[in-house]
Protein backbone atom coordinates (compact mmCIF):
# COMPACT_ATOMS: atom_id res chain seq x y z
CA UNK A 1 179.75 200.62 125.00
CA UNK A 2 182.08 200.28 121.69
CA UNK A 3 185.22 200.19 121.74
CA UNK A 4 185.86 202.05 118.44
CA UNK A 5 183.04 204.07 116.23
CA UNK A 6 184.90 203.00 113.30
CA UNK A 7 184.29 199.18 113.30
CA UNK A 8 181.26 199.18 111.27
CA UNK A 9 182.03 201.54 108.30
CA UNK A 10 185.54 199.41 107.85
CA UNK A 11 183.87 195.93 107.75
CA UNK A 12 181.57 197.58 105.52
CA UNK A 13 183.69 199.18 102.87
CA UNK A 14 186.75 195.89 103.40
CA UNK A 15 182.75 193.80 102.31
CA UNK A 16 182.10 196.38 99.66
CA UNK A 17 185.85 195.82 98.12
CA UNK A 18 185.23 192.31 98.14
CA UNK A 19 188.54 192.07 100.86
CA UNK A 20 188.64 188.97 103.43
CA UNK A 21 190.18 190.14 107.18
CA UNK A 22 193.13 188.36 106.16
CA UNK A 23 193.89 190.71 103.78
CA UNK A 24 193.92 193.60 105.12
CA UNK A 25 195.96 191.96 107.84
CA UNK A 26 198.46 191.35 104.73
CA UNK A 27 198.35 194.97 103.53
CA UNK A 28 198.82 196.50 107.03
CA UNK A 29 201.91 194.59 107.09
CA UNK A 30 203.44 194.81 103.99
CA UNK A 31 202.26 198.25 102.79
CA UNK A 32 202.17 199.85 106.51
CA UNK A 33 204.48 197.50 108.56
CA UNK A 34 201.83 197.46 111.12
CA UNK A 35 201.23 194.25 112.64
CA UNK A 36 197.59 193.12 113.84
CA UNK A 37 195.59 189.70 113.16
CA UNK A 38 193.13 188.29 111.26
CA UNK A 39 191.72 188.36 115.22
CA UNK A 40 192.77 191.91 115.87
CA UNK A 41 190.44 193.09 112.93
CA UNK A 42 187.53 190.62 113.60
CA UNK A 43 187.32 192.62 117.35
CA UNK A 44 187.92 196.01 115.65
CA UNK A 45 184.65 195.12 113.40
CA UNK A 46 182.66 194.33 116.26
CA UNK A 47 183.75 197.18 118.27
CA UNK A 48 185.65 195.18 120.86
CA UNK A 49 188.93 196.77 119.59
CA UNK A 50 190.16 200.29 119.73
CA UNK A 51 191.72 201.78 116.87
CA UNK A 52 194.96 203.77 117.10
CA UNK A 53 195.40 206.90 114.86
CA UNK A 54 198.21 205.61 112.76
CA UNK A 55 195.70 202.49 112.36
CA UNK A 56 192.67 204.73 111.30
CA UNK A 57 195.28 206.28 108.76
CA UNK A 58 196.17 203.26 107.42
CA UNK A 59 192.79 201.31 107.09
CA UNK A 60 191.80 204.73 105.06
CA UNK A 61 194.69 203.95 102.73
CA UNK A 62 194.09 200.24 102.32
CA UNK A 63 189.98 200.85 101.70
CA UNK A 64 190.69 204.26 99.54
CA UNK A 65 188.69 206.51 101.30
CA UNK A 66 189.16 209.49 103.70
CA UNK A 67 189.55 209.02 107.12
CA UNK A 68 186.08 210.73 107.63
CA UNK A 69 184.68 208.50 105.53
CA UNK A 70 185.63 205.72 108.13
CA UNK A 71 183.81 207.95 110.80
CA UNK A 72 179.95 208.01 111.44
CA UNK A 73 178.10 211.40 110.99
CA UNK A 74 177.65 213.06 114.08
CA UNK A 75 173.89 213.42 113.79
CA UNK A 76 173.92 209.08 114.18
């Protein structure tokens, strides 16, 4: 069982923005002070990883989308 159900839609929209991990590790640091690895978000993508609220907020921010956006539809 996944840890998260939000792994997938953020690797796919940090892919669709053209990001690299490491770079949203930068801009939860600078922009959100939160402090993860380039580690941390490689296990969040593959569902290893839980994801804290104030994390789901902030990966939201960093991608530009709405937190449901970062959420699977129920019906999957």
């Amino acid at each position: 069982m996944s840890a998260n159900i939000c792994g997938q839609s953020i690797r796919q929209l940090r892919k669709k923005r053209e990001l690299a991990q490491i770079e949203i590790v930068a801009a939860l640091e600078l922009e959100h002070d939160i402090h993860l690895t380039q580690s941390d978000i490689s296990e969040i993508e593959r569902g290893v990883r839980g994801v804290k609220d104030y994390e789901l907020r902030a990966f939201s921010i960093i991608l530009d989308v709405p937190i449901d956006a970062l959420l699977p539809d129920a019906a999957e």
